[in-house]
N, C-alpha and C. Protein backbone atom coordinates (compact mmCIF):
# COMPACT_ATOMS: atom_id res chain seq x y z
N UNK A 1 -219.35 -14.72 95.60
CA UNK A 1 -218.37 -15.65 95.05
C UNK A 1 -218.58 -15.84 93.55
N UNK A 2 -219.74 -15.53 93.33
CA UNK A 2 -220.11 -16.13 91.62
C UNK A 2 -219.64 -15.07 90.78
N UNK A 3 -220.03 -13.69 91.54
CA UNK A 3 -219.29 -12.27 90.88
C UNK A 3 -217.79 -12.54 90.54
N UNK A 4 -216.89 -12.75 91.63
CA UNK A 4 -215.04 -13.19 91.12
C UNK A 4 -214.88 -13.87 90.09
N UNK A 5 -215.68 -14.98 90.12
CA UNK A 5 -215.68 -16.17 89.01
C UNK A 5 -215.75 -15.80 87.55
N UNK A 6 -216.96 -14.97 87.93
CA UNK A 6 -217.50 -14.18 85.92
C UNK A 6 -216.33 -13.07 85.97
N UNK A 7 -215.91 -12.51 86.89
CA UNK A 7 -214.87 -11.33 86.60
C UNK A 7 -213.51 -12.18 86.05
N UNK A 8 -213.30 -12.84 86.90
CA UNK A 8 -212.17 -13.73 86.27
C UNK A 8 -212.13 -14.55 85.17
N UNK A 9 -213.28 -15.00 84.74
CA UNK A 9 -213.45 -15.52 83.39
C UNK A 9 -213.48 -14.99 82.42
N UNK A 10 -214.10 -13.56 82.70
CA UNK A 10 -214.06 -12.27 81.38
C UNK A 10 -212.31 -11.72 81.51
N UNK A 11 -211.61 -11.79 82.33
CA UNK A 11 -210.21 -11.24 82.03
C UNK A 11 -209.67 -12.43 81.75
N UNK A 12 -209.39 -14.06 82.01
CA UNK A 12 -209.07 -14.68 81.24
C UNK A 12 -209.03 -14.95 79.87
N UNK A 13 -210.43 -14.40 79.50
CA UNK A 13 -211.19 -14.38 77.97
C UNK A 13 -210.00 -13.45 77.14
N UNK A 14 -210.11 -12.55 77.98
CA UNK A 14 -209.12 -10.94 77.65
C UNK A 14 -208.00 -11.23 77.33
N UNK A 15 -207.02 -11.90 78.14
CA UNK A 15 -206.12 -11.71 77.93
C UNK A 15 -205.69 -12.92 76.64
N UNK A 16 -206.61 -14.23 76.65
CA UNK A 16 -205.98 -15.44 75.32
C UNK A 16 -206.58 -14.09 74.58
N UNK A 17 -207.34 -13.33 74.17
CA UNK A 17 -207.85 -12.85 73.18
C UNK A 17 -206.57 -12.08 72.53
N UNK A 18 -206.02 -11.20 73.43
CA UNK A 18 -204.68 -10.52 73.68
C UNK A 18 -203.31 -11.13 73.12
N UNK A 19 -203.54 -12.85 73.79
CA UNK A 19 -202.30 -13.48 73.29
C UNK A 19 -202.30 -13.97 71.71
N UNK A 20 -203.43 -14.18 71.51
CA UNK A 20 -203.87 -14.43 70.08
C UNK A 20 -203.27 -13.29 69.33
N UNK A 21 -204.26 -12.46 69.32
CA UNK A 21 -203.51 -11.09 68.47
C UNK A 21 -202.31 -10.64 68.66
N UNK A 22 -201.79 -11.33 69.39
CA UNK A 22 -200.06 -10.32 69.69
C UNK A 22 -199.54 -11.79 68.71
N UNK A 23 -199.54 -13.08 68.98
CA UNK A 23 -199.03 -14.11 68.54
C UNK A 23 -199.19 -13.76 66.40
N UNK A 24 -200.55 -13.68 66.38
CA UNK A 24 -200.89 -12.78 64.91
C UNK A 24 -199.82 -11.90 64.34
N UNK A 25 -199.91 -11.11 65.12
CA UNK A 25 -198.86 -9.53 64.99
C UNK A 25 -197.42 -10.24 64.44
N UNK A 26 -197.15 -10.76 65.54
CA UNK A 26 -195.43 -11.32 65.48
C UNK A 26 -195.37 -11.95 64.37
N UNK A 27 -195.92 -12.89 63.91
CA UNK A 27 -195.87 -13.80 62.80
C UNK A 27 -196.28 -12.86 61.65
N UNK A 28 -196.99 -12.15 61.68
CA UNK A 28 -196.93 -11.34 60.58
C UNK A 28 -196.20 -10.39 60.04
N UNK A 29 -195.71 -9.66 61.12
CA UNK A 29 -193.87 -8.99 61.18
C UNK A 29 -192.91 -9.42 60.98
N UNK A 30 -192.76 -10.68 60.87
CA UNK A 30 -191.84 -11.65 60.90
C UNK A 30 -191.86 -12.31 59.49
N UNK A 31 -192.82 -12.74 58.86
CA UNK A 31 -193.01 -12.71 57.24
C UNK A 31 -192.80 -11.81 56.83
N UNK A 32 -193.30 -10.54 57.02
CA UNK A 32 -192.87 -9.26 56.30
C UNK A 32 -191.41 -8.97 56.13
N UNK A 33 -190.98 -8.63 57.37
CA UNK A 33 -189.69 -8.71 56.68
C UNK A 33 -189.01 -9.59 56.41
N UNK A 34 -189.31 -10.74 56.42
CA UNK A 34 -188.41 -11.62 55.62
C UNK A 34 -188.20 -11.20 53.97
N UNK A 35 -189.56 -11.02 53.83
CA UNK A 35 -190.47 -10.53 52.22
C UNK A 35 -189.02 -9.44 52.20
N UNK A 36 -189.58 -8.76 52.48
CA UNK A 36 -188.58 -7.29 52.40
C UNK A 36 -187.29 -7.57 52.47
N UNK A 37 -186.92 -7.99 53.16
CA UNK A 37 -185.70 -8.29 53.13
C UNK A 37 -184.74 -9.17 51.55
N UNK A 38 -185.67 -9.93 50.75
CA UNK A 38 -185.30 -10.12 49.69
C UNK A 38 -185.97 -9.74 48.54
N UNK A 39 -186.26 -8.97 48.70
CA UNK A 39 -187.19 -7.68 47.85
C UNK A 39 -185.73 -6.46 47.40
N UNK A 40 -185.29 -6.35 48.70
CA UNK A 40 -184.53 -5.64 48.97
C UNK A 40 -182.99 -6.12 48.13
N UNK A 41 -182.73 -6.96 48.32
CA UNK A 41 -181.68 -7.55 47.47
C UNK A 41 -182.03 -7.83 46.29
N UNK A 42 -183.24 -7.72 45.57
CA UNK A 42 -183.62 -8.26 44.47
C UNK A 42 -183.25 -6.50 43.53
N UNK A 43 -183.74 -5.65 44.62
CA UNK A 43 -183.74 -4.69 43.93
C UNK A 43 -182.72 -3.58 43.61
N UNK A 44 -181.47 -4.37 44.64
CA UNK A 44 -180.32 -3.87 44.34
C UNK A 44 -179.28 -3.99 43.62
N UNK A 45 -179.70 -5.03 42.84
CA UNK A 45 -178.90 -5.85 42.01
C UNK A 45 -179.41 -5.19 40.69
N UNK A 46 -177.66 -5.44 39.77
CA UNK A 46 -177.39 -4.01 38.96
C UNK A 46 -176.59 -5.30 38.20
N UNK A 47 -177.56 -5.17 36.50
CA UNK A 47 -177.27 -6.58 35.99
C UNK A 47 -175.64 -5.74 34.92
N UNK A 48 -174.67 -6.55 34.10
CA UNK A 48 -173.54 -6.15 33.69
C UNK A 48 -173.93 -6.48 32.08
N UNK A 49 -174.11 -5.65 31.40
CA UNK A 49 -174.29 -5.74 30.08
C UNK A 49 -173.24 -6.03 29.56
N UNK A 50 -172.09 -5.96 29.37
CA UNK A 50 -170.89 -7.03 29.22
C UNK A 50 -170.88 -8.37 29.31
N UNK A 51 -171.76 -8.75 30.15
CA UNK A 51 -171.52 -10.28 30.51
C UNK A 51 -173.06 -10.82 29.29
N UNK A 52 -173.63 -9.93 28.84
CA UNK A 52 -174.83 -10.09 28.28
C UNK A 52 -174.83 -10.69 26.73
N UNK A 53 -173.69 -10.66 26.53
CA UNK A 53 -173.03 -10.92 25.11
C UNK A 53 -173.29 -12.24 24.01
């Protein structure tokens, strides 16, 4: 019985360890492209030397 217990406590361990780093991941993918995403518009923009006057 004590064997299930430690087996089940080491895959509980496993898997928050798991949810942690995936929760990490997402939030960090999720800043990124935000980043990028107005990086992206920053860098497409094409200023009018006419209006520069």
């Amino acid at each position: 019985m004590d064997c299930i217990k430690k087996v089940l406590k080491i895959v509980g361990i496993v898997l928050a360890v798991a949810g942690v780093i995936a929760g990490v991941y997402f939030a960090v993918k999720k800043f990124l492209d935000k980043k990028n995403q107005t990086a992206d518009l920053e860098e497409n923009y094409v200023s009018c030397s006419c209006c520069e006057a």
